[in-house]
Protein backbone atom coordinates (compact mmCIF):
# COMPACT_ATOMS: atom_id res chain seq x y z
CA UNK A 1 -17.46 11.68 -26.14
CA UNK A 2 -14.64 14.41 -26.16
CA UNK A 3 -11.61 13.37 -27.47
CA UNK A 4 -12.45 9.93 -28.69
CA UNK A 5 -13.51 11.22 -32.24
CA UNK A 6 -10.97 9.22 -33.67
CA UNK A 7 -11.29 5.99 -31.98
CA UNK A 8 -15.59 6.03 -32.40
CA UNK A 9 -15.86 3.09 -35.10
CA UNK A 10 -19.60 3.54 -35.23
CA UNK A 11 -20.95 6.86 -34.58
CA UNK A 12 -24.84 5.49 -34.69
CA UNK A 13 -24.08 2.37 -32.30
CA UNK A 14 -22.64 4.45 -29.65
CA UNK A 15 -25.27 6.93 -29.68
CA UNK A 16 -27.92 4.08 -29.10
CA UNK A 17 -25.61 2.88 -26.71
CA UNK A 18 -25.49 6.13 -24.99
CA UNK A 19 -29.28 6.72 -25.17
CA UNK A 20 -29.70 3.30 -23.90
CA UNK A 21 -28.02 3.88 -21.03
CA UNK A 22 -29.31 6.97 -20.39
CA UNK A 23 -33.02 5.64 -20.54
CA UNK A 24 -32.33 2.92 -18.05
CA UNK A 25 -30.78 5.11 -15.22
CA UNK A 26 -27.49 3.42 -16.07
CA UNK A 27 -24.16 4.79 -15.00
CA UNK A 28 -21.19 2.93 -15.47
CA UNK A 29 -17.75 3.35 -13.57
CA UNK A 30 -15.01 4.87 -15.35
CA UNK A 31 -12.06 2.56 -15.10
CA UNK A 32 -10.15 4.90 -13.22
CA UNK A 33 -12.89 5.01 -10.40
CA UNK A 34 -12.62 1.31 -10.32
CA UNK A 35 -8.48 1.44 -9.99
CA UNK A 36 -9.33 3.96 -6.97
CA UNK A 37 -12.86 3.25 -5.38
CA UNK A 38 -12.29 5.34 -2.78
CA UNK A 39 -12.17 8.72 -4.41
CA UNK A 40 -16.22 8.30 -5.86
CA UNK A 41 -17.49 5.87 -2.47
CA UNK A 42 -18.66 8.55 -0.74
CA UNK A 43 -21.14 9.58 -3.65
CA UNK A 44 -22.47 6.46 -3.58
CA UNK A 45 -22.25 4.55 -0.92
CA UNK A 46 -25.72 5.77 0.56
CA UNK A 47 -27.29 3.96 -3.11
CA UNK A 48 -24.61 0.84 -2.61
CA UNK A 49 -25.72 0.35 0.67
CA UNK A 50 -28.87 -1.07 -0.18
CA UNK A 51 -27.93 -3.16 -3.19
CA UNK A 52 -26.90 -6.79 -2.06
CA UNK A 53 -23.14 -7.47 -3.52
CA UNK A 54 -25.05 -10.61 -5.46
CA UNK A 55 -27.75 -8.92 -7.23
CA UNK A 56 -27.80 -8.33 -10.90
CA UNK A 57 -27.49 -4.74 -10.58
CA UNK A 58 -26.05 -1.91 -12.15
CA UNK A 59 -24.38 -0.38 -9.26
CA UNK A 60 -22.75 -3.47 -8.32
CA UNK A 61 -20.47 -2.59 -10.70
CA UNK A 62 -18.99 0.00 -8.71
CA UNK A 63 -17.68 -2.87 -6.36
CA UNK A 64 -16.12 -4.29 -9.42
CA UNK A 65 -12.78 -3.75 -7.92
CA UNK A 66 -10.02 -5.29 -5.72
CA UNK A 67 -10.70 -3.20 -2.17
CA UNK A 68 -14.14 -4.68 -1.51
CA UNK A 69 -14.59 -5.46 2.41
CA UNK A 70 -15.01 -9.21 3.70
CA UNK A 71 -18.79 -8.18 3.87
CA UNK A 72 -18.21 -7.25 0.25
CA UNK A 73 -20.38 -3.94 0.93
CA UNK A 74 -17.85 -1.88 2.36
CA UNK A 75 -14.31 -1.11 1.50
CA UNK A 76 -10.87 -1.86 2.70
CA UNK A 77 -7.45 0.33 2.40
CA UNK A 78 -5.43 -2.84 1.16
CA UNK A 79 -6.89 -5.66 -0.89
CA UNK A 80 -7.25 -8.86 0.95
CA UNK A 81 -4.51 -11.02 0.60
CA UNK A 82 -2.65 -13.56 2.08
CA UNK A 83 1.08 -14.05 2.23
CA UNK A 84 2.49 -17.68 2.45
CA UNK A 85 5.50 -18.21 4.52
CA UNK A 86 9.10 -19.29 3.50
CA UNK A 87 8.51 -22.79 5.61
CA UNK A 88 5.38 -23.36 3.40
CA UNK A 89 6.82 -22.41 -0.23
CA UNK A 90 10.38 -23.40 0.37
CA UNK A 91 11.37 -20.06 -1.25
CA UNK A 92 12.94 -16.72 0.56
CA UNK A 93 10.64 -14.52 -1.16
CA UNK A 94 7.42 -13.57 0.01
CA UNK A 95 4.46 -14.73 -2.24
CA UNK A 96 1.28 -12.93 -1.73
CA UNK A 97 -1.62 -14.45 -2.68
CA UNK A 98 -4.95 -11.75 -3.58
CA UNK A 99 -8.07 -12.94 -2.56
CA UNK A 100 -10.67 -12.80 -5.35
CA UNK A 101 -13.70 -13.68 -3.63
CA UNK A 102 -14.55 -10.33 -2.78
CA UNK A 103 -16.11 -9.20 -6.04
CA UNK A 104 -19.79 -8.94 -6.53
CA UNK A 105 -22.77 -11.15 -8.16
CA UNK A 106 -20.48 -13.80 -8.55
CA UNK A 107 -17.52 -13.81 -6.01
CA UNK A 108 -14.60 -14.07 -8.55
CA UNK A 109 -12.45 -11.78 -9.81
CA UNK A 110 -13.41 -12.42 -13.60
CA UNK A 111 -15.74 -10.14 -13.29
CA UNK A 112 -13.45 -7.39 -13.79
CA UNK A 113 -11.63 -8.37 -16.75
CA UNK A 114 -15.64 -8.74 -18.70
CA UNK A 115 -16.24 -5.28 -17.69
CA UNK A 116 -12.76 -4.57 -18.84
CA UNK A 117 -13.35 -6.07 -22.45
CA UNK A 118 -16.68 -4.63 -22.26
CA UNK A 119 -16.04 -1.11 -22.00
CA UNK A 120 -13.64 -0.56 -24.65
CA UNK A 121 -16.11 -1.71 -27.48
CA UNK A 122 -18.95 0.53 -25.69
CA UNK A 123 -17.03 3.65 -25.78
CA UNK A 124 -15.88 2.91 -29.21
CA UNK A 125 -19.85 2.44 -30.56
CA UNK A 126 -18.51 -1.27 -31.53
CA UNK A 127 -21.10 -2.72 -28.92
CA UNK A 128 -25.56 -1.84 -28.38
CA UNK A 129 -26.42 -3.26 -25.18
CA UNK A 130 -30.05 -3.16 -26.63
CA UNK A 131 -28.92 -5.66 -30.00
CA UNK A 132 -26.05 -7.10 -28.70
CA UNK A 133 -25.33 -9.76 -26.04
CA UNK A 134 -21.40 -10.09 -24.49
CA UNK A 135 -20.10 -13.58 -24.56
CA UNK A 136 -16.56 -14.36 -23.73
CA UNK A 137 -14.79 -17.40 -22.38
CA UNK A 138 -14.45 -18.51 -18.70
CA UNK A 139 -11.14 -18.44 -16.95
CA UNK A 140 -12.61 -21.64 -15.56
CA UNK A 141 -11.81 -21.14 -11.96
């Protein structure tokens, strides 16, 4: 991990970590692919298009992002969103409301801040998917 020699807490963790990953066929999305999905969806979409948005699978994470299509399979240029109307909120400006039901496995958008406390403390060997089990609380919904 070039360049993160400094931030690695545990050098032995994140080497199981890595291997770990590496034995199950696992690749997980850099953040930045996730804040722009479209510069990696043609690499994958021919593997994404036969995983269901609601299995428990690996590549679903890939769809961890905000420009998932109604379908939740295929991708969009804008997120979905709606924006409410002066007459309804009783205010000039516009207020756009983003649609989180677009995400995978579980159709709410807390899936991406998990993967986004999750990856931090896997890059930094402070987390062995293969000892170690993520729990954090529930925005509730």
């Amino acid at each position: 991990m070039k360049g993160l020699e400094k931030e690695v807490i545990d050098h032995e963790v994140l080497a199981h970590a890595v291997k770990w990953f590496k034995d199950e066929n696992i690749r997980l999305p850099l953040l930045s692919e996730l804040a722009k999905p479209w510069a990696f969806y043609d690499q994958l979409s021919d593997k994404l298009d036969d995983v269901d948005p609601d299995e428990a699978h690996p590549l679903n994470l890939f769809r961890v992002h905000w420009y998932n299509d109604e379908d939740r399979k295929q991708q969009c240029e804008v997120p979905a969103h709606i924006v409410l109307p002066p007459e309804l909120t009783g205010v000039e400006a516009k207020i756009v409301v983003a649609l989180g039901d677009r995400f995978p496995m579980i159709g709410a958008h807390k899936v991406l801040p998990a993967y986004g406390c999750l990856v931090p403390r896997l890059v930094t060997g402070q987390f062995d998917p293969a000892r170690n089990r993520a729990v954090w609380p529930s925005t509730g919904n």
